[in-house]
Structure formats: C-alpha cells, structure tokens
Protein backbone atom coordinates (compact mmCIF):
# COMPACT_ATOMS: atom_id res chain seq x y z
CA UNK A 1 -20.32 34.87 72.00
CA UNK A 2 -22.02 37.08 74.43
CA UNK A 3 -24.86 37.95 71.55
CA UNK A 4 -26.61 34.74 72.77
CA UNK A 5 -26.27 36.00 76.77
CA UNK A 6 -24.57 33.24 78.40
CA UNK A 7 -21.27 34.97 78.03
CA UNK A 8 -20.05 38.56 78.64
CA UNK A 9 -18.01 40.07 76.54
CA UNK A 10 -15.25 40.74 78.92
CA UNK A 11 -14.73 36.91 79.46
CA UNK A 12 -15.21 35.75 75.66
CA UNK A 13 -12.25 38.58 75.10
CA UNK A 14 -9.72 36.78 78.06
CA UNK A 15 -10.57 33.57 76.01
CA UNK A 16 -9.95 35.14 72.57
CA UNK A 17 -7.17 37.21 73.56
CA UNK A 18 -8.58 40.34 72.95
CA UNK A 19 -6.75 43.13 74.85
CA UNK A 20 -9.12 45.98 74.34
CA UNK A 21 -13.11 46.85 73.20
CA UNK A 22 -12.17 48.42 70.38
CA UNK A 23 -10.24 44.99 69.48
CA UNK A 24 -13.18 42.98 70.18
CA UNK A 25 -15.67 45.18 68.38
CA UNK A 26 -13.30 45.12 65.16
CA UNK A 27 -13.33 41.40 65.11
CA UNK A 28 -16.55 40.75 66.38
CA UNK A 29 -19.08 40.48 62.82
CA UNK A 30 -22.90 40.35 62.67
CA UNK A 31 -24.14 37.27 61.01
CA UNK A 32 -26.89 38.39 58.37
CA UNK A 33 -29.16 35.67 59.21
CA UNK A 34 -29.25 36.68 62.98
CA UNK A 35 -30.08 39.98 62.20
CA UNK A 36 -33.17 38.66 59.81
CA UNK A 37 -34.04 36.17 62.42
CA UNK A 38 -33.88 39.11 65.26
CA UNK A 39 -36.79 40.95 62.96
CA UNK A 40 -38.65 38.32 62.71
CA UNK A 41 -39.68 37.76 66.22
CA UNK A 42 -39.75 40.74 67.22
CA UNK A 43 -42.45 41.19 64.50
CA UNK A 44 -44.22 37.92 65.63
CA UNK A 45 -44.31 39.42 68.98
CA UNK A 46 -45.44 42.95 68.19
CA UNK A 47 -48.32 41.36 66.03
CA UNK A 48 -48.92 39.26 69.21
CA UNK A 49 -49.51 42.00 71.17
CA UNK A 50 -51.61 44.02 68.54
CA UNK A 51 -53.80 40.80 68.64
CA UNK A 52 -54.07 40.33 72.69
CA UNK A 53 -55.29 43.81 72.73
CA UNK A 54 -57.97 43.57 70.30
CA UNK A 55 -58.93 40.26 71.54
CA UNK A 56 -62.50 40.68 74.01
CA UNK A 57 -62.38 40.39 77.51
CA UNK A 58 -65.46 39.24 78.59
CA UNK A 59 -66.88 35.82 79.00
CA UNK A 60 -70.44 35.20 78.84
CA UNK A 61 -71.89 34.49 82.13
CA UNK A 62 -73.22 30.96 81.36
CA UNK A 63 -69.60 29.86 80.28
CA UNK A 64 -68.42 32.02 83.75
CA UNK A 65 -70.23 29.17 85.70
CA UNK A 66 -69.20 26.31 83.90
C-alpha cells in the first residue's frame, strides 16, 4: 500500500493487522512488473535530462522579437 504514497505504512499495518515492521516487511512482496516499470522512467527521465542539457540555449535575435 504505501509503495504508491497515499498510505504510510504504519496505517496500512493497523488495517492489515500487522503488529510489528518486521511482520509487515515479511508479508509485504515486490511485484516484478513495478520494479521494471520503476526502471523505466527513471531511464526516460535521466535521458530527458541528458537531452535538456545538450539542447542550445540561444534564440536568434530575429525570432527574440517576434
């Protein structure tokens, strides 16, 4: 629950019934795809910033008027 952040953990555990972290952590399993889906944007946004940075400041003065 709390891996999409609209609930913390301590809450989701009074719902579940989990009495301690440990019990929680145990019980609490990473979905594959999440993880893949995690890596993929923050590649998309890496290579987003790679490409702002390479990307030319400067307008040319007749479009600066416009």
């Amino acid at each position: 629950m709390d891996r999409t952040g609209r609930v913390r953990s301590t809450v989701a555990m009074k719902i579940t019934g989990h009495a301690t972290d440990s019990m929680w952590r145990r019980y609490r399993i990473v979905d594959e795809d999440d993880i893949e889906r995690a890596v993929t944007v923050t590649q998309e946004y890496v290579s987003q910033q790679a490409a702002a940075k390479r990307e030319p400041k400067m307008v040319a003065m007749s479009e600066r008027r416009s």
